[in-house]
N, C-alpha and C. Protein backbone atom coordinates (compact mmCIF):
# COMPACT_ATOMS: atom_id res chain seq x y z
N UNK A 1 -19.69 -8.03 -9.08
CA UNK A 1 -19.07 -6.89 -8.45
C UNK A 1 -19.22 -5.69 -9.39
N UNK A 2 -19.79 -4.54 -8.82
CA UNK A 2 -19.63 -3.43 -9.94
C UNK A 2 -18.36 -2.62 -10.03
N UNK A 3 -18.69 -1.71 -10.90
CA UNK A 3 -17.17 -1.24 -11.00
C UNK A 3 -16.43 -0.40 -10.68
N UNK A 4 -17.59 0.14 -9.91
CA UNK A 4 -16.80 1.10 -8.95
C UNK A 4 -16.25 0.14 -8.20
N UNK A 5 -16.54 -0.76 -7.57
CA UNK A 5 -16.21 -1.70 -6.39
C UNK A 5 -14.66 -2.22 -7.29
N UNK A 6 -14.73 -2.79 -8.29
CA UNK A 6 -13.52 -3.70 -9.14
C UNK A 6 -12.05 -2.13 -8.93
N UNK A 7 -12.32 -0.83 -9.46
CA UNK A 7 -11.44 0.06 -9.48
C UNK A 7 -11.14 0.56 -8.49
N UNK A 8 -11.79 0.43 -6.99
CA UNK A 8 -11.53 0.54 -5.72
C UNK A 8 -10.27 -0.29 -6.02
N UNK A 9 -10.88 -1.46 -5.63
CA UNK A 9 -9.83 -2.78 -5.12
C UNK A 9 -8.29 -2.98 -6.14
N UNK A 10 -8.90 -2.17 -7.08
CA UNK A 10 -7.57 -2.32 -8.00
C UNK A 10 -6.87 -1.00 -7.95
N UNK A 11 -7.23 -0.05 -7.38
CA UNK A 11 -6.53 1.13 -6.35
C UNK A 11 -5.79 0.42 -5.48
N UNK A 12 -5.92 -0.08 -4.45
CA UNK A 12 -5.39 -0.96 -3.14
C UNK A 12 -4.50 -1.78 -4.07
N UNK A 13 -4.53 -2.45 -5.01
CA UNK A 13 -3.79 -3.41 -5.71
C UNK A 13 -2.51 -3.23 -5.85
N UNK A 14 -3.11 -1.56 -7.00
CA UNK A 14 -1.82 -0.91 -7.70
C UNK A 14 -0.97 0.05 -6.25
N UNK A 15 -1.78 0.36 -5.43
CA UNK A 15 -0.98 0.95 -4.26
C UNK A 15 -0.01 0.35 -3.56
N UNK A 16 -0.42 -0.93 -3.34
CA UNK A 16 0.50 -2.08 -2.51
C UNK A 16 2.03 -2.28 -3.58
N UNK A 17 1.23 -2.40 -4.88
CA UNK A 17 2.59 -2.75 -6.10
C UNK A 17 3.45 -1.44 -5.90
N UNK A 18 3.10 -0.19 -5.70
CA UNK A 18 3.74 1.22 -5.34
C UNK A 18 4.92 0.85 -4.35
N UNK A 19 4.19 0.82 -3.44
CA UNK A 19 4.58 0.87 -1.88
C UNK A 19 5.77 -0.63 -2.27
N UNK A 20 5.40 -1.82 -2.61
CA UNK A 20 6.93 -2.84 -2.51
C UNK A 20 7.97 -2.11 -3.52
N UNK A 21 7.22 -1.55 -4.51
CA UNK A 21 8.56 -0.77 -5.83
C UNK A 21 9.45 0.03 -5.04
N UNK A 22 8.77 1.21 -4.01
CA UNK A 22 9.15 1.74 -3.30
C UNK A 22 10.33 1.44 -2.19
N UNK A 23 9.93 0.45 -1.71
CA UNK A 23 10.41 -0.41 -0.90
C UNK A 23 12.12 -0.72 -0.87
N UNK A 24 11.95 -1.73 -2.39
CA UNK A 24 12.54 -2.09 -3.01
C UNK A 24 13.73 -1.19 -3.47
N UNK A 25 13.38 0.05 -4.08
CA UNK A 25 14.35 1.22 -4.61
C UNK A 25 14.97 1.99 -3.42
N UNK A 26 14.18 1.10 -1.97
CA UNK A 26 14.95 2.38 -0.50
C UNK A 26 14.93 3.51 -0.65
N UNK A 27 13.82 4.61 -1.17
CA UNK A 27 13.60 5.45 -1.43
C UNK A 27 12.49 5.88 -0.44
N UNK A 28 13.21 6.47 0.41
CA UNK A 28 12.43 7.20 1.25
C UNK A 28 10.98 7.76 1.39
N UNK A 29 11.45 8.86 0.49
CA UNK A 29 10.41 9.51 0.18
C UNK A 29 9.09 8.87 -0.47
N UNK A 30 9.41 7.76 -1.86
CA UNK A 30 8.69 7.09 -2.31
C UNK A 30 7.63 6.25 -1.66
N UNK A 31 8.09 6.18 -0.26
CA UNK A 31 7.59 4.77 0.71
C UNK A 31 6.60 5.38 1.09
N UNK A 32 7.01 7.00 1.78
CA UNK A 32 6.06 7.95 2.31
C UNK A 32 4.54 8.03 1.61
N UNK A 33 5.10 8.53 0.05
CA UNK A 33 4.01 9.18 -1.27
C UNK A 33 2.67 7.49 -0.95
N UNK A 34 3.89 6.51 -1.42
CA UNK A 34 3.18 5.29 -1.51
C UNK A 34 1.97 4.60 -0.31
N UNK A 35 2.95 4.86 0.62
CA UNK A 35 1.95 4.19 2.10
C UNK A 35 0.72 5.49 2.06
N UNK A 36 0.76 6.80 1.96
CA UNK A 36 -0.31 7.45 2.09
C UNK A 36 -1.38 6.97 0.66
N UNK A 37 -0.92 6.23 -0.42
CA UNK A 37 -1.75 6.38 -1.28
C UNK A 37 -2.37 4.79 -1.18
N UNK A 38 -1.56 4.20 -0.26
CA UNK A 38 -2.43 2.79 -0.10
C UNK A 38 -3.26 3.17 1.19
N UNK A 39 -3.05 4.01 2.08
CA UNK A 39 -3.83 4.31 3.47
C UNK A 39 -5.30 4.66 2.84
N UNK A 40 -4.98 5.47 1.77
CA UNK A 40 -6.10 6.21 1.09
C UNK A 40 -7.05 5.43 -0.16
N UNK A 41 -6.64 4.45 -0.56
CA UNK A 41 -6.93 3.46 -1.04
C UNK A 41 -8.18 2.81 0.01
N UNK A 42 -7.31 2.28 0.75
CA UNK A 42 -8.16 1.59 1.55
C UNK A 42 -8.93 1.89 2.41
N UNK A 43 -9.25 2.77 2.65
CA UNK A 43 -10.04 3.99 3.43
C UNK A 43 -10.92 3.99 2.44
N UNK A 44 -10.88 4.42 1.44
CA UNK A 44 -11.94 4.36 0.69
C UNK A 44 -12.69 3.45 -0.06
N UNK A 45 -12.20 2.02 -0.25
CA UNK A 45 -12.54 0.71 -0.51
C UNK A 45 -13.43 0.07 0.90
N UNK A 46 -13.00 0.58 2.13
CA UNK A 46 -14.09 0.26 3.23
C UNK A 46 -14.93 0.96 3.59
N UNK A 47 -14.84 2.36 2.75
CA UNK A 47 -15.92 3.20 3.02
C UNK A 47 -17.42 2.88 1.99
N UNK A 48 -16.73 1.73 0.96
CA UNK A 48 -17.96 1.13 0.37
C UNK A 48 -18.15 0.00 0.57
N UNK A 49 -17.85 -0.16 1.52
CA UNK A 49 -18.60 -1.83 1.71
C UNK A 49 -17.46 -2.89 1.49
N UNK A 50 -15.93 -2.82 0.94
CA UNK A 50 -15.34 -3.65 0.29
C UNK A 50 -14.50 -4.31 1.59
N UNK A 51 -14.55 -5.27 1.74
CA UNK A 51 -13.53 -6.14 2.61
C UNK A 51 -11.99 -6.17 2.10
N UNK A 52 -11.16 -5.39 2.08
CA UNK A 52 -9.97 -5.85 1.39
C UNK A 52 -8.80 -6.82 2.10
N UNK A 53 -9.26 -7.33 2.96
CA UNK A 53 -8.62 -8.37 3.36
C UNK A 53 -9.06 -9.64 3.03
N UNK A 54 -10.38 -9.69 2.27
CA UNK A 54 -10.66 -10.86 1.87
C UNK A 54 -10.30 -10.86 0.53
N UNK A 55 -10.25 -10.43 -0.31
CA UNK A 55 -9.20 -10.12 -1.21
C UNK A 55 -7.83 -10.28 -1.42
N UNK A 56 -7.57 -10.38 -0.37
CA UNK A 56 -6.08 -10.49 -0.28
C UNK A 56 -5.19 -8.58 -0.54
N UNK A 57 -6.11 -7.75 -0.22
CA UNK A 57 -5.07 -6.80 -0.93
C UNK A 57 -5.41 -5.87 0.37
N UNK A 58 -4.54 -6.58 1.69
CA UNK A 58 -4.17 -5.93 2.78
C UNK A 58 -3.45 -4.18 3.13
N UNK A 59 -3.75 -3.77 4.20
CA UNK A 59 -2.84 -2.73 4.08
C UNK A 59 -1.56 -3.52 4.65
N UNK A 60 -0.38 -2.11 4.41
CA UNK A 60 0.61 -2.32 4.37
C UNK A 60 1.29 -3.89 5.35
């Protein structure tokens, strides 16, 4: 896997870990910042080719 491909998927990774922190703290706003930065994550991990569901690092 190259590495652009590895720092994609570990975008989506660290986004998902965002988004449950978020979650977790019931912070509104945070959930908002977070879900747009995993939407955007993963938008751009399938815009190269990356399956992130085979990965395991689903959207929300």
């Amino acid at each position: 896997m190259s590495e652009v491909a590895e720092a994609l998927l570990a975008r989506v990774s660290a986004a998902r870990a965002g988004l449950a922190a978020a979650l977790d703290a019931g912070d509104a706003y945070a959930v908002a910042v977070a879900e747009d930065e995993l939407d955007d994550a993963v938008r751009l991990a399938r815009r190269h080719g990356l399956d992130v569901e085979a990965t395991g690092t689903t959207e929300g």
